[in-house]
Protein backbone atom coordinates (compact mmCIF):
# COMPACT_ATOMS: atom_id res chain seq x y z
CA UNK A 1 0.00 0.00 0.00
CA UNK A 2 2.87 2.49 0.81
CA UNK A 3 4.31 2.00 -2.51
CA UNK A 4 0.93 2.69 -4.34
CA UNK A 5 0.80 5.32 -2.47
CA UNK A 6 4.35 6.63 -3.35
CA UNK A 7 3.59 6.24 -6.98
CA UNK A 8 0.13 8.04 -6.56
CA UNK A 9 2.14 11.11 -5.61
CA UNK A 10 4.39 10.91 -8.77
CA UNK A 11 3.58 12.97 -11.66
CA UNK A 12 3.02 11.20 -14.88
CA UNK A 13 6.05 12.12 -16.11
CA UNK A 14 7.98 10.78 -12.87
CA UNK A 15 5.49 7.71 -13.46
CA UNK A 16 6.53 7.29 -16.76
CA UNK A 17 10.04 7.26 -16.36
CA UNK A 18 9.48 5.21 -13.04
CA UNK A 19 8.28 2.29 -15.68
CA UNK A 20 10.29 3.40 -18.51
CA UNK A 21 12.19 0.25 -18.55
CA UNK A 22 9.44 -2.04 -18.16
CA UNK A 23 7.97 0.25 -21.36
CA UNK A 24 10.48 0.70 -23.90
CA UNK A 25 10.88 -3.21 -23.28
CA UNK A 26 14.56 -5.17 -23.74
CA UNK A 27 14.66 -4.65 -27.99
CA UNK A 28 16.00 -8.54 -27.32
CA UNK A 29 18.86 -10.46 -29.46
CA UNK A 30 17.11 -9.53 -32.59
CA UNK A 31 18.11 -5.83 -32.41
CA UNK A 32 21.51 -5.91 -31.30
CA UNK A 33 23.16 -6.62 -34.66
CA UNK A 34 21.38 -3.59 -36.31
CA UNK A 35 21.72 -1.39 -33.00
CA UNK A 36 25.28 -2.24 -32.96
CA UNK A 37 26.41 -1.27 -36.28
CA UNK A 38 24.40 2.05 -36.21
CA UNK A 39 26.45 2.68 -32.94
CA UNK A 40 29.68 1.90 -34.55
CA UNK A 41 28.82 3.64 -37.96
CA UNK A 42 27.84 7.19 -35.77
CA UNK A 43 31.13 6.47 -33.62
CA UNK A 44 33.30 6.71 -36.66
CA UNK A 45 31.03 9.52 -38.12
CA UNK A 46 31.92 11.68 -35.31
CA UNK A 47 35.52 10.78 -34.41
CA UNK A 48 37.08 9.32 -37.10
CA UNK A 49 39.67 6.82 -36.41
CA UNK A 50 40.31 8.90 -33.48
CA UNK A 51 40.05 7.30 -29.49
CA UNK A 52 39.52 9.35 -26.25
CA UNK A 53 37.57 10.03 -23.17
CA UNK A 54 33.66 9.63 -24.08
CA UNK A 55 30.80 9.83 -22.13
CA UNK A 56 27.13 8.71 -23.03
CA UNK A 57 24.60 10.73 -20.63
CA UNK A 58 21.70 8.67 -20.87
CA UNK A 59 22.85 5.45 -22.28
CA UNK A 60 19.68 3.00 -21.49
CA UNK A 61 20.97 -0.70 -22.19
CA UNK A 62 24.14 0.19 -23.09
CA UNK A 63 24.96 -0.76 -25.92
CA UNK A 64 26.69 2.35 -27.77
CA UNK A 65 29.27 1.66 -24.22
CA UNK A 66 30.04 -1.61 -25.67
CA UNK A 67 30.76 -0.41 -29.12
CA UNK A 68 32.50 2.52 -27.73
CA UNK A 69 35.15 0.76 -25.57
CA UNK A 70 35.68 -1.98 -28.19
CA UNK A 71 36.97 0.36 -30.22
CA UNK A 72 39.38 1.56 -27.91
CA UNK A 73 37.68 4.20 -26.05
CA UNK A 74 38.13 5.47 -22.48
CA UNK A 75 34.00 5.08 -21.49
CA UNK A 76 32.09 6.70 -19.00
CA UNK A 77 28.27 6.34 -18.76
CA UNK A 78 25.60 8.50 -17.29
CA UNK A 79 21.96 7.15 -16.58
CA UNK A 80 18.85 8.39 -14.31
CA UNK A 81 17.63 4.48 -14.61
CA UNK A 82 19.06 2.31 -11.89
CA UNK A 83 19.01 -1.31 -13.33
CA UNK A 84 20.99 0.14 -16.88
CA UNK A 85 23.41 0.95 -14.40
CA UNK A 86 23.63 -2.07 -12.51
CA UNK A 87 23.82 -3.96 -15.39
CA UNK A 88 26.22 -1.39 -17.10
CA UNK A 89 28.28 -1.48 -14.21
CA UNK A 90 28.45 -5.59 -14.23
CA UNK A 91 29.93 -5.51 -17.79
CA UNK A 92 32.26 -3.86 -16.64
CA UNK A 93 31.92 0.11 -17.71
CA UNK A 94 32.27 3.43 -15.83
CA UNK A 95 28.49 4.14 -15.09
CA UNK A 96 27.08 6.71 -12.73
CA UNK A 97 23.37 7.02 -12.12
CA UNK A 98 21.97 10.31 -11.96
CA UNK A 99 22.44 13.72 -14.17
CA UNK A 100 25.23 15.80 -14.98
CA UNK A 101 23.93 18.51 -12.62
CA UNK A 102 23.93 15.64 -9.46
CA UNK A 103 26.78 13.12 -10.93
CA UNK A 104 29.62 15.85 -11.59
CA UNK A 105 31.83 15.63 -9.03
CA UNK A 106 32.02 11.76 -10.31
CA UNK A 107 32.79 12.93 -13.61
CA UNK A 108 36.60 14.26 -15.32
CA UNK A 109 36.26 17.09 -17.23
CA UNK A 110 38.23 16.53 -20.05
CA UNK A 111 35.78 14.19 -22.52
CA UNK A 112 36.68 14.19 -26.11
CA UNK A 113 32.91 13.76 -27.23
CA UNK A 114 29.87 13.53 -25.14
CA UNK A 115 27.31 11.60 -26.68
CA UNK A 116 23.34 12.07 -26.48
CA UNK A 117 20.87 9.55 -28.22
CA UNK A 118 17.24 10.31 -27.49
CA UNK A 119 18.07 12.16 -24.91
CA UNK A 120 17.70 16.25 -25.54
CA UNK A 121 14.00 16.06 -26.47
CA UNK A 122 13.49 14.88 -22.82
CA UNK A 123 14.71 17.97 -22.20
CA UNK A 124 13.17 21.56 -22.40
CA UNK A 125 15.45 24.74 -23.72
CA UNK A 126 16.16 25.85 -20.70
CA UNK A 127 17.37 22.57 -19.89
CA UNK A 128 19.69 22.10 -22.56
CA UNK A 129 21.17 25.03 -22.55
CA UNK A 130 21.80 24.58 -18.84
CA UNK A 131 23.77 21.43 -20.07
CA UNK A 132 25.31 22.11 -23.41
CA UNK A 133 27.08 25.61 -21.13
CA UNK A 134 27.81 22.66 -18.32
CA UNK A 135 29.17 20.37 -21.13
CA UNK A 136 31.12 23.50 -22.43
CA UNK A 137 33.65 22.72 -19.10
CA UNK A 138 33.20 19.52 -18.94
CA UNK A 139 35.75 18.76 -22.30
CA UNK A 140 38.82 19.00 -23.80
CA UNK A 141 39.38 22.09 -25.64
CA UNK A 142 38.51 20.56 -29.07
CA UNK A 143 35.67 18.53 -27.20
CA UNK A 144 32.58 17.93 -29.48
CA UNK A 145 29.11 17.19 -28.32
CA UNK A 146 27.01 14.56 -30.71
CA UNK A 147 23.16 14.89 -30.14
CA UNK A 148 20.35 12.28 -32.02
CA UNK A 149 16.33 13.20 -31.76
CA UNK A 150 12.97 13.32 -33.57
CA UNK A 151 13.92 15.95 -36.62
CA UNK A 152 11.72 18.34 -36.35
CA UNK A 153 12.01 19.93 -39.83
CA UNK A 154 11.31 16.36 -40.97
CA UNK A 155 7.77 15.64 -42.00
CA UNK A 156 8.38 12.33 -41.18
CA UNK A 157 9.65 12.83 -36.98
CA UNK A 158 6.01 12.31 -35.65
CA UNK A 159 5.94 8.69 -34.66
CA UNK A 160 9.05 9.38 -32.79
CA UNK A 161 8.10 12.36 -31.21
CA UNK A 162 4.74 11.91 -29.95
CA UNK A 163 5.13 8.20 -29.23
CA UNK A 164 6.53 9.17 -25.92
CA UNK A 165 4.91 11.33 -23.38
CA UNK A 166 8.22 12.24 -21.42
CA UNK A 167 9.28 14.27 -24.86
CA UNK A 168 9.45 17.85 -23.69
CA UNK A 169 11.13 19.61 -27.04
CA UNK A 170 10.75 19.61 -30.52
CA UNK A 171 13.88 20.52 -31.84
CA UNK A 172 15.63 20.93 -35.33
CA UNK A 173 19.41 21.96 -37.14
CA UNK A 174 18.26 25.23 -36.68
CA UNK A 175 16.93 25.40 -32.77
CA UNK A 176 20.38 23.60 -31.92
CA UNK A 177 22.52 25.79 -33.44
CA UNK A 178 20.79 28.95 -31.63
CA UNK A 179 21.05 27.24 -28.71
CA UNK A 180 24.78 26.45 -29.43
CA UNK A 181 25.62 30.00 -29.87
CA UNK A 182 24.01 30.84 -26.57
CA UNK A 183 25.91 28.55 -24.75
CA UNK A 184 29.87 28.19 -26.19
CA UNK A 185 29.53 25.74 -28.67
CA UNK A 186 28.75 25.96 -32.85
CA UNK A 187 27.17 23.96 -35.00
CA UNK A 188 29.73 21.77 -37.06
CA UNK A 189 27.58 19.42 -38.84
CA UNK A 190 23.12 17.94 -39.19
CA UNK A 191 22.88 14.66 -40.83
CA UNK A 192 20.45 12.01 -41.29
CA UNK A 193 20.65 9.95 -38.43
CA UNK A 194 22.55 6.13 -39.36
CA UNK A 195 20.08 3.48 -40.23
CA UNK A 196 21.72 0.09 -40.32
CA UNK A 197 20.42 -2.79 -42.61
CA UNK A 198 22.68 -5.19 -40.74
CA UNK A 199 20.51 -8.42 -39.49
CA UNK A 200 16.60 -6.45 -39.86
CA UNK A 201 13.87 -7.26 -42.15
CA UNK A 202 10.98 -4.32 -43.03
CA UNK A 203 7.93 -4.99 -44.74
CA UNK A 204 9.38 -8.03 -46.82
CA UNK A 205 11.55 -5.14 -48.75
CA UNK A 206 15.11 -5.85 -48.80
CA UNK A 207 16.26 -3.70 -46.08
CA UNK A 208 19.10 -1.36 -48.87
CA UNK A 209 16.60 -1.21 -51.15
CA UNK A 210 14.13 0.64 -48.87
CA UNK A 211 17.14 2.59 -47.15
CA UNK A 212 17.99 3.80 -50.52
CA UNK A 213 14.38 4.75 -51.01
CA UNK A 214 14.26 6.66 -48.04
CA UNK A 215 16.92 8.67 -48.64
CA UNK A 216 15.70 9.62 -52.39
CA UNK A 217 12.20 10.47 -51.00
CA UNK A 218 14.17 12.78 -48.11
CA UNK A 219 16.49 14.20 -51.21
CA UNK A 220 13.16 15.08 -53.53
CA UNK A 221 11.23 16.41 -50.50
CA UNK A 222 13.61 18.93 -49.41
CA UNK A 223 14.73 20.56 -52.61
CA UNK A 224 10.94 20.55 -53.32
CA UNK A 225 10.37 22.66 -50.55
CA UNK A 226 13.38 24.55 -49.31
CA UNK A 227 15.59 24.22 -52.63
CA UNK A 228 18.02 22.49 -51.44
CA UNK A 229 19.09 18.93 -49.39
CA UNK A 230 18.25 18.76 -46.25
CA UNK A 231 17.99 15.91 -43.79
CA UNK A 232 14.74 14.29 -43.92
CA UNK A 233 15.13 11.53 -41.59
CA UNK A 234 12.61 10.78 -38.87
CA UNK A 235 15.37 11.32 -36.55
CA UNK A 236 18.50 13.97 -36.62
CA UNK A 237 22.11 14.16 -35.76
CA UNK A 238 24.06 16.83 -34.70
CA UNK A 239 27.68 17.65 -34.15
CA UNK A 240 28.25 20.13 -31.89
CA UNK A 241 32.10 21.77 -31.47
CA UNK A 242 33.57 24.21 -29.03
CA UNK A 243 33.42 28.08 -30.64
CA UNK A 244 36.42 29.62 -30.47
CA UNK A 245 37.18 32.40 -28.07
CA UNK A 246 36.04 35.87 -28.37
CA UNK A 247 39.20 37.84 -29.42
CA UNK A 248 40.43 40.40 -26.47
């Protein structure tokens, strides 16, 4: 009764998140080729064949951590969800549960990239700007910051915005860079977000062949309507480096 009573209190977005695992559901076996690969492909997007200090804020199973330190990264791993933690922790990573705002003075402040999957739009603007200026001294002076959400100047981000009540933000290329500007970082790059082919089956289509279709409907769309290419898929990816000082 106390815990019913406890979760009575909650507001639905506490609620939410309090079940968010028992939600979103274990994608299983069957995802973890496809999950991996997009992981691996957005790692080497980002970095290059460079290695460093990364951190994932908000890393759920964990997967991008495995991926990560396989390919010789120094990981760290940040997560409000106790049991990705646990389980994070058991495999062996660097995994602190909580936010950067209550986790810091766990945290080095020298990360090479700091990594955000469906994360930010769980977040108001107020909110991220809080932590893309915390971010800001919380990396190495050529520190990046690589964000993936819903695209919101993507006519096709709906199902993955409003399929989730905890989504605060809708946010685009555009939003993020303002909100770069305001807070010591600049927009270095907006791409499609990586969708791997590896190991999935849709709609009895062979996985490229739809891929490749996606990407000539997104190419079509956009120079229909803004004259030029523009990333159309349902979800966007942003690269995020540190603006140079102001001159004196």
């Amino acid at each position: 009764m106390a815990r019913r009573g406890v979760i009575a209190n909650m507001s639905l977005v506490d609620r939410a998140y309090q079940s968010y695992e028992l939600w979103k559901g274990d994608a299983g076996i069957a995802d973890e080729a496809p999950a991996r690969d997009m992981f691996a492909r957005e790692l080497r997007r980002a970095m290059g064949a460079r290695t460093g200090k990364v951190l994932e804020i908000g890393f759920g199973e964990g997967r991008f951590l495995d991926v990560a330190k396989e390919a010789g990264n120094e990981v760290w791993g940040l997560e409000i969800v106790e049991a990705y933690v646990e389980r994070a922790t058991e495999r062996g990573h660097k995994a602190l549960v909580g936010t950067v705002e209550t986790a810091a003075d766990g945290l080095p402040c020298d990360f090479d990239a700091v990594f955000l999957f469906d994360v930010l739009e769980h977040m108001d603007v107020d909110e991220i700007d809080a932590l893309f200026s915390r971010l800001a001294g919380m990396t190495s002076a050529d520190g990046m910051i690589v964000g993936r959400f819903p695209n919101g100047a993507s006519p096709f981000f709906g199902r993955n915005q409003y399929g989730d009540l905890t989504h605060k933000s809708i946010l685009s290329a555009l939003k993020i860079r303002q909100l770069a500007v305001l807070s010591g970082w600049r927009l270095a790059g907006a791409y499609d977000e990586v969708r791997s082919h590896v190991g999935a089956r849709y709609w009895g289509i062979p996985s490229r062949l739809r891929l490749a279709l996606a990407k000539l409907i997104g190419l079509v769309v956009s120079n229909a309507f803004l004259g030029r290419s523009h990333p159309m898929a349902p979800n966007l990816v942003v690269h995020l480096k540190r603006a140079p000082d102001p001159a004196p």
